[in-house]
C-alpha atoms as a PDB file:
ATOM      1  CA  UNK A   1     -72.857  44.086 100.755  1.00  0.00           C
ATOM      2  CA  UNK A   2     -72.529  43.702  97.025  1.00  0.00           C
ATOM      3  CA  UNK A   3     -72.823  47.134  96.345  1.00  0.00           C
ATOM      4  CA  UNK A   4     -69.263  48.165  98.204  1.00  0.00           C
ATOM      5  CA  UNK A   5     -66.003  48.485  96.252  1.00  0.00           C
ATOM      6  CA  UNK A   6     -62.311  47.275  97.246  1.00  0.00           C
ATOM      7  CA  UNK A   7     -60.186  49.459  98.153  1.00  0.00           C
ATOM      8  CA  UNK A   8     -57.253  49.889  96.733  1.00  0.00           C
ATOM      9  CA  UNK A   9     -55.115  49.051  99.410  1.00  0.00           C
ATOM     10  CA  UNK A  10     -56.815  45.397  99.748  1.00  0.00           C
ATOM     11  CA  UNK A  11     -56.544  45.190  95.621  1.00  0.00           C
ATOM     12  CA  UNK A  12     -53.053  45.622  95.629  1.00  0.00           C
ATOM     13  CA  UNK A  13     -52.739  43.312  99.211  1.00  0.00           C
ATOM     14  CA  UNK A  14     -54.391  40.872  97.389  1.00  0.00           C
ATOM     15  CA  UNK A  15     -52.556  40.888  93.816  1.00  0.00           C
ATOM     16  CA  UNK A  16     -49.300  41.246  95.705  1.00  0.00           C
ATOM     17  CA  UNK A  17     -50.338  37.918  97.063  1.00  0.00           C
ATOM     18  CA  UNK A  18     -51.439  36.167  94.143  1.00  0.00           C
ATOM     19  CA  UNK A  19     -48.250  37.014  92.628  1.00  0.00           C
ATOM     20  CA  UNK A  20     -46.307  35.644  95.007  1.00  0.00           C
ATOM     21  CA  UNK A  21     -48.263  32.179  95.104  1.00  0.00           C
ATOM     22  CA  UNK A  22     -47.852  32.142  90.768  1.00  0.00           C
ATOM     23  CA  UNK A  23     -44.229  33.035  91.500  1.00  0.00           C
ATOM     24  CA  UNK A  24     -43.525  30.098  93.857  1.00  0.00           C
ATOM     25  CA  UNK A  25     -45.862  27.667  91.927  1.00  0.00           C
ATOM     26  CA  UNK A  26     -43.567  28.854  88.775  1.00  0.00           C
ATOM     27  CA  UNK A  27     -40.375  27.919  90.633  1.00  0.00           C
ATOM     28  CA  UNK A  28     -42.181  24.504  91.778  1.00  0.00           C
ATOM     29  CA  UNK A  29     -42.348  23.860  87.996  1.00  0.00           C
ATOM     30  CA  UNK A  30     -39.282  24.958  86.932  1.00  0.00           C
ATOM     31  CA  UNK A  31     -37.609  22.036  89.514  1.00  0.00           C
ATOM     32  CA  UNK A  32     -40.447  19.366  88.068  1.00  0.00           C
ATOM     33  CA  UNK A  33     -39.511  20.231  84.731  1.00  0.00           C
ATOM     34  CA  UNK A  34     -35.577  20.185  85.486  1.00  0.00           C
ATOM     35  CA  UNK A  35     -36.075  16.543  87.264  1.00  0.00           C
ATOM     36  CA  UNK A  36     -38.160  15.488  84.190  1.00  0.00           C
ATOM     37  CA  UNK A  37     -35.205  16.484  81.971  1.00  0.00           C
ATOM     38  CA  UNK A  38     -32.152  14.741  84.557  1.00  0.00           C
ATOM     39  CA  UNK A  39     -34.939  11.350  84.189  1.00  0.00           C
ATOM     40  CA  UNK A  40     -35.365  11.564  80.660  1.00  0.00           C
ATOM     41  CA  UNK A  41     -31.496  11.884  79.763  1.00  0.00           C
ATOM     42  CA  UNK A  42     -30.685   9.253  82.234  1.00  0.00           C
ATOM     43  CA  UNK A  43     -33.367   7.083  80.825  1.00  0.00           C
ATOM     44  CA  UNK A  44     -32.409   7.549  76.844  1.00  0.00           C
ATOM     45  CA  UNK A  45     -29.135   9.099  77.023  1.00  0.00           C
ATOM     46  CA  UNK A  46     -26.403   6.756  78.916  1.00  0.00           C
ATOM     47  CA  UNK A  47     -23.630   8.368  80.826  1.00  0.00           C
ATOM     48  CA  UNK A  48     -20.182   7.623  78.135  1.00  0.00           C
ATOM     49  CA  UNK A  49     -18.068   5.093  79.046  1.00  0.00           C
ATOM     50  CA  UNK A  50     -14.423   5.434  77.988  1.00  0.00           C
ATOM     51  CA  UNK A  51     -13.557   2.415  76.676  1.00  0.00           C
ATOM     52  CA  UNK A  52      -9.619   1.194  75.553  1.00  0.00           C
ATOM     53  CA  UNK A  53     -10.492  -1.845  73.373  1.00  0.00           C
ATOM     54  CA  UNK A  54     -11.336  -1.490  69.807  1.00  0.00           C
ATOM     55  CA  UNK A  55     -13.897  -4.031  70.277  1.00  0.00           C
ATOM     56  CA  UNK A  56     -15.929  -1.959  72.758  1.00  0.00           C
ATOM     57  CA  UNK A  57     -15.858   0.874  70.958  1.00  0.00           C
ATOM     58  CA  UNK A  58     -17.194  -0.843  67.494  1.00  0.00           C
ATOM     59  CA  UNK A  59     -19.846  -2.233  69.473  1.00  0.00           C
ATOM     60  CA  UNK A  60     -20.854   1.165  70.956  1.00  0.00           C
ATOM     61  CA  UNK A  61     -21.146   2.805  67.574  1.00  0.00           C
ATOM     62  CA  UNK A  62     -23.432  -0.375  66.602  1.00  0.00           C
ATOM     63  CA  UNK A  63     -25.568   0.522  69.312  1.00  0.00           C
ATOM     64  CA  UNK A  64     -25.687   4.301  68.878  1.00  0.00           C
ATOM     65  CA  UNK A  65     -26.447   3.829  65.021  1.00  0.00           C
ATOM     66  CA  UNK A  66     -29.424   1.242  66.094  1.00  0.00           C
ATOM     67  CA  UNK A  67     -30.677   3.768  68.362  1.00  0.00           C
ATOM     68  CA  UNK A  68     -30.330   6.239  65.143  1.00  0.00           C
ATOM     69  CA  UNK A  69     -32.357   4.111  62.863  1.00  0.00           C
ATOM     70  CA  UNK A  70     -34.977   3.477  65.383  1.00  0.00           C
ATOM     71  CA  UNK A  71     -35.144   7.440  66.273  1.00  0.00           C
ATOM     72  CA  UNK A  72     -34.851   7.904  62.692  1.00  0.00           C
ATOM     73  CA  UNK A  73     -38.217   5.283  61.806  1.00  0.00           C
ATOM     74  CA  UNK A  74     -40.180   6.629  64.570  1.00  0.00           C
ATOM     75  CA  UNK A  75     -39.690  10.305  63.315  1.00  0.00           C
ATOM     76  CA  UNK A  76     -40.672   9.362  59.929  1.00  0.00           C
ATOM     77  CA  UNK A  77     -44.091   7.163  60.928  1.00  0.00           C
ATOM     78  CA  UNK A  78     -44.783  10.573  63.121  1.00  0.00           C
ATOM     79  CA  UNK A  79     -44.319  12.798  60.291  1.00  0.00           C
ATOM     80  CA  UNK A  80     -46.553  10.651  58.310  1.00  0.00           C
ATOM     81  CA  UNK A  81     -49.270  10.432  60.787  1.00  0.00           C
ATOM     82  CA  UNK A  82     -49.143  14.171  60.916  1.00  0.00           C
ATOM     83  CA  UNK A  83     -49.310  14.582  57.311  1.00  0.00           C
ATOM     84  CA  UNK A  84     -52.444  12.160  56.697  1.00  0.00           C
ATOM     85  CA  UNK A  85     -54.078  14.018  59.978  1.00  0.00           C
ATOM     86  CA  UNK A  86     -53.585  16.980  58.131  1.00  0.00           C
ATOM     87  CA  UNK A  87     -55.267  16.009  55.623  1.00  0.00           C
ATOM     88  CA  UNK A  88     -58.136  14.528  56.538  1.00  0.00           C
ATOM     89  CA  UNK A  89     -58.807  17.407  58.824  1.00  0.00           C
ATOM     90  CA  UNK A  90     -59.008  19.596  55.329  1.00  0.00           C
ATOM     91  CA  UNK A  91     -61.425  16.519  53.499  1.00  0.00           C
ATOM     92  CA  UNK A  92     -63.590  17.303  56.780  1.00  0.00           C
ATOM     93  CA  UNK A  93     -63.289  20.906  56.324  1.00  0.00           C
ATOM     94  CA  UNK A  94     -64.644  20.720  52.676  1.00  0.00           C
ATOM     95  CA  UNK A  95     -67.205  18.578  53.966  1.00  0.00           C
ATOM     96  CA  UNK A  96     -68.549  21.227  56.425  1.00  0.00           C
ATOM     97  CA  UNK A  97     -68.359  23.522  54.019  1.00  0.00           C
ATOM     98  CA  UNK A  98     -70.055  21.778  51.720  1.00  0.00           C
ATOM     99  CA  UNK A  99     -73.083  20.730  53.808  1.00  0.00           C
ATOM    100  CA  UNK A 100     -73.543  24.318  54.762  1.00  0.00           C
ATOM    101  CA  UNK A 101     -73.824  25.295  51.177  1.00  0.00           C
ATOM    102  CA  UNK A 102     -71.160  27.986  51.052  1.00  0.00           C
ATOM    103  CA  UNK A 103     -68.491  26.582  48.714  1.00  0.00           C
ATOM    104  CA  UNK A 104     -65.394  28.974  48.240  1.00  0.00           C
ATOM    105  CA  UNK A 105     -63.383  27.906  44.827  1.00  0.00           C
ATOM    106  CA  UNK A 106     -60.340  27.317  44.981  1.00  0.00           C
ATOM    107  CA  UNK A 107     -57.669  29.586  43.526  1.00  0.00           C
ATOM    108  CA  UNK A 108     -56.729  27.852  40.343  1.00  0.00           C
ATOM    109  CA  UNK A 109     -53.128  28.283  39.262  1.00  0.00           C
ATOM    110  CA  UNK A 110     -52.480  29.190  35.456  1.00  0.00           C
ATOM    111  CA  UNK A 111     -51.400  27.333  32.759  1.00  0.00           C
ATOM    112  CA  UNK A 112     -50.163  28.440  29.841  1.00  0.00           C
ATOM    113  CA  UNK A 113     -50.827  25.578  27.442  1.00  0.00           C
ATOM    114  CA  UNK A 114     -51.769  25.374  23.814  1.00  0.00           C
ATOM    115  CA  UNK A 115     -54.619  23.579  21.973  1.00  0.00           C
ATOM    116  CA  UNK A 116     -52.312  20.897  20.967  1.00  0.00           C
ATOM    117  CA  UNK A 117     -50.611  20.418  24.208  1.00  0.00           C
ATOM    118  CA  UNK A 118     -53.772  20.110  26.154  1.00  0.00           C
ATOM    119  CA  UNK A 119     -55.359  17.751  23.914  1.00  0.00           C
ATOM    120  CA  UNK A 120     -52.446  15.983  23.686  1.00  0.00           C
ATOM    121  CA  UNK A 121     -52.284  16.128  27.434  1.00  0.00           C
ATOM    122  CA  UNK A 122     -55.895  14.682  28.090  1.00  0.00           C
ATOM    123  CA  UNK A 123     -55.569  12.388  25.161  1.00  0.00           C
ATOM    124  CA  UNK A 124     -51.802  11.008  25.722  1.00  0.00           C
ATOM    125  CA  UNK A 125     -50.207   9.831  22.258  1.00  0.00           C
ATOM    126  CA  UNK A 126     -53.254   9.128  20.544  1.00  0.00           C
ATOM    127  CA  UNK A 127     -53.377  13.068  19.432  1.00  0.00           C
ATOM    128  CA  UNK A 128     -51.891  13.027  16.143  1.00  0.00           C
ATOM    129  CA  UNK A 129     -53.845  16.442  14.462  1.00  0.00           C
ATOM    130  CA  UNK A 130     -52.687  19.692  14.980  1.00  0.00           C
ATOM    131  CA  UNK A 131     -55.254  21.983  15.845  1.00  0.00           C
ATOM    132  CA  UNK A 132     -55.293  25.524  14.334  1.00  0.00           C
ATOM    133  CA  UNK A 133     -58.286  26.894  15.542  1.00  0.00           C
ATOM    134  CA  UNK A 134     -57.651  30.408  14.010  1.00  0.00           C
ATOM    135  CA  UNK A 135     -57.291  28.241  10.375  1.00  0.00           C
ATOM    136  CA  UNK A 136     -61.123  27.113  10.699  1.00  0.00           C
ATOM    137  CA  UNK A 137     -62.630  30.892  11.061  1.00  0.00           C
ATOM    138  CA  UNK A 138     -64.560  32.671   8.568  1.00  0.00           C
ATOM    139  CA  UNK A 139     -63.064  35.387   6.312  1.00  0.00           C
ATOM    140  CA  UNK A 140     -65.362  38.254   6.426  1.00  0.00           C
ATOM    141  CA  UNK A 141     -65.269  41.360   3.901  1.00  0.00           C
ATOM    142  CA  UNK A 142     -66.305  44.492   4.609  1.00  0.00           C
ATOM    143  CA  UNK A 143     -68.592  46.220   2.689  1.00  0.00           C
ATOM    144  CA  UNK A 144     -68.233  49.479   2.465  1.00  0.00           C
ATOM    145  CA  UNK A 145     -71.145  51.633   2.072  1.00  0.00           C
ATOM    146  CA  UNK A 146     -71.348  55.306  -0.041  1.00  0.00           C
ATOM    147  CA  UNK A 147     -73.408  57.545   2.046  1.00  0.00           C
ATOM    148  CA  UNK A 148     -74.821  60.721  -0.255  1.00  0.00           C
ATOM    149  CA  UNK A 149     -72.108  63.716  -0.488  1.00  0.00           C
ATOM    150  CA  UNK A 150     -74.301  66.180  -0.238  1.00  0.00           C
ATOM    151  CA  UNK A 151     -74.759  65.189   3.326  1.00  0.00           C
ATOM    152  CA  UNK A 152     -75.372  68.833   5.488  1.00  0.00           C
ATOM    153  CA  UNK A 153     -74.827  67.080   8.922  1.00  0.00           C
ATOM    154  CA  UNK A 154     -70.810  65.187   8.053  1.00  0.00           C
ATOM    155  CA  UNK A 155     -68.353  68.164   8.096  1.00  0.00           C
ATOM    156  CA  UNK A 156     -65.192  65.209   8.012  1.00  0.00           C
ATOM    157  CA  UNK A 157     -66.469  63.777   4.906  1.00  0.00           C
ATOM    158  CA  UNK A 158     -66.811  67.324   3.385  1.00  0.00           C
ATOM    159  CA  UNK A 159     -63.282  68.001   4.400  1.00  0.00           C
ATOM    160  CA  UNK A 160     -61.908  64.398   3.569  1.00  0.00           C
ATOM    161  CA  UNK A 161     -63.593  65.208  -0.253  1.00  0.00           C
ATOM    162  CA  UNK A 162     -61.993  68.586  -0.681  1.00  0.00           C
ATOM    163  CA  UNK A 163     -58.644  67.064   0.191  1.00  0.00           C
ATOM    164  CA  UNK A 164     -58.681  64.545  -2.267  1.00  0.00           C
ATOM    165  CA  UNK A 165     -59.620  67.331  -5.192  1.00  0.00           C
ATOM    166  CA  UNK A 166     -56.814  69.013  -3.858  1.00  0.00           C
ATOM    167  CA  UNK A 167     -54.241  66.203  -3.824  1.00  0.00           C
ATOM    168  CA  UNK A 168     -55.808  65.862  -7.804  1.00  0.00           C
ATOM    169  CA  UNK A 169     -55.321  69.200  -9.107  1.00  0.00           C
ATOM    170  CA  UNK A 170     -51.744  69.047  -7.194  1.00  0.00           C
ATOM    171  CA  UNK A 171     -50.633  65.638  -9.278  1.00  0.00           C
ATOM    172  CA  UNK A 172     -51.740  67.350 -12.140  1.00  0.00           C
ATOM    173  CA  UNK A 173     -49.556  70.412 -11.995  1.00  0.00           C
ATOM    174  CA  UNK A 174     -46.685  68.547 -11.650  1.00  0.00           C
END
């Protein structure tokens, strides 16, 4: 029994009906969701009185200002649940990470900083000395060693040799 296929007239029978039970189970929640919506405003948002006295109308911009604030507080201490969620979801992170033994570094931003500045930086004001690091190096000479002229294998230095006699019998003409 397992082994027959659908044909495709019963497929399409049967998606034909599926689609119409998601359609009407879509418009079932469109009319939930538009009740939900009439409830809500009804519930939060007031229908507006027109009022005549100056009185009234002070009192309804007290009231609209409190409900402000209170919209206003209740955003924030969401926004800062969010934010320390956040973050504690990336401490646990690390901490997977960690205990797995894989441990990605960071991408470090650069700094362009000097000697002086980052001691001074680490140290606060108690860095008084400049720090010349290039001051405290070494002079080195070079030494500069005569190899024999008559050298077969160095063609340049034969070349470099005869170009100084010539540059000497050339000063000496003049």
């Amino acid at each position: 029994m397992s082994d027959k296929k659908m044909t495709t007239s019963r497929r399409n029978y049967l998606k034909s009906l599926m689609l119409q039970i998601a359609a009407g189970l879509l418009e079932v929640e469109a009319v939930e969701a538009e009740a939900e919506k009439a409830r809500y405003m009804e519930e939060n948002c007031p229908a507006p009185q027109f009022l005549v006295c100056m009185a009234e109308l002070t009192d309804l911009c007290k009231k609209l200002h409190q409900n402000i604030e209170r919209i206003d507080e209740e955003r924030y201490d969401m926004s800062t649940k969010v934010t320390k969620s956040e973050k504690e979801v990336e401490d646990l992170k690390m901490k997977v990470i960690e205990l797995n033994g894989k441990f990605r570094k960071p991408v470090l931003k650069k700094v362009r900083m000097s000697a002086d500045a980052m001691l001074q930086a680490l140290l606060g004001s108690k860095h008084k000395v400049s720090m010349d690091l290039r001051s405290n190096l070494k002079q080195v000479k070079k030494e500069v060693k005569e190899e024999d002229k008559d050298a077969v294998g160095d063609w340049r230095k034969n070349i470099e040799d005869k170009s100084d006699r010539k540059k000497m019998f050339e000063t000496n003409k003049e």
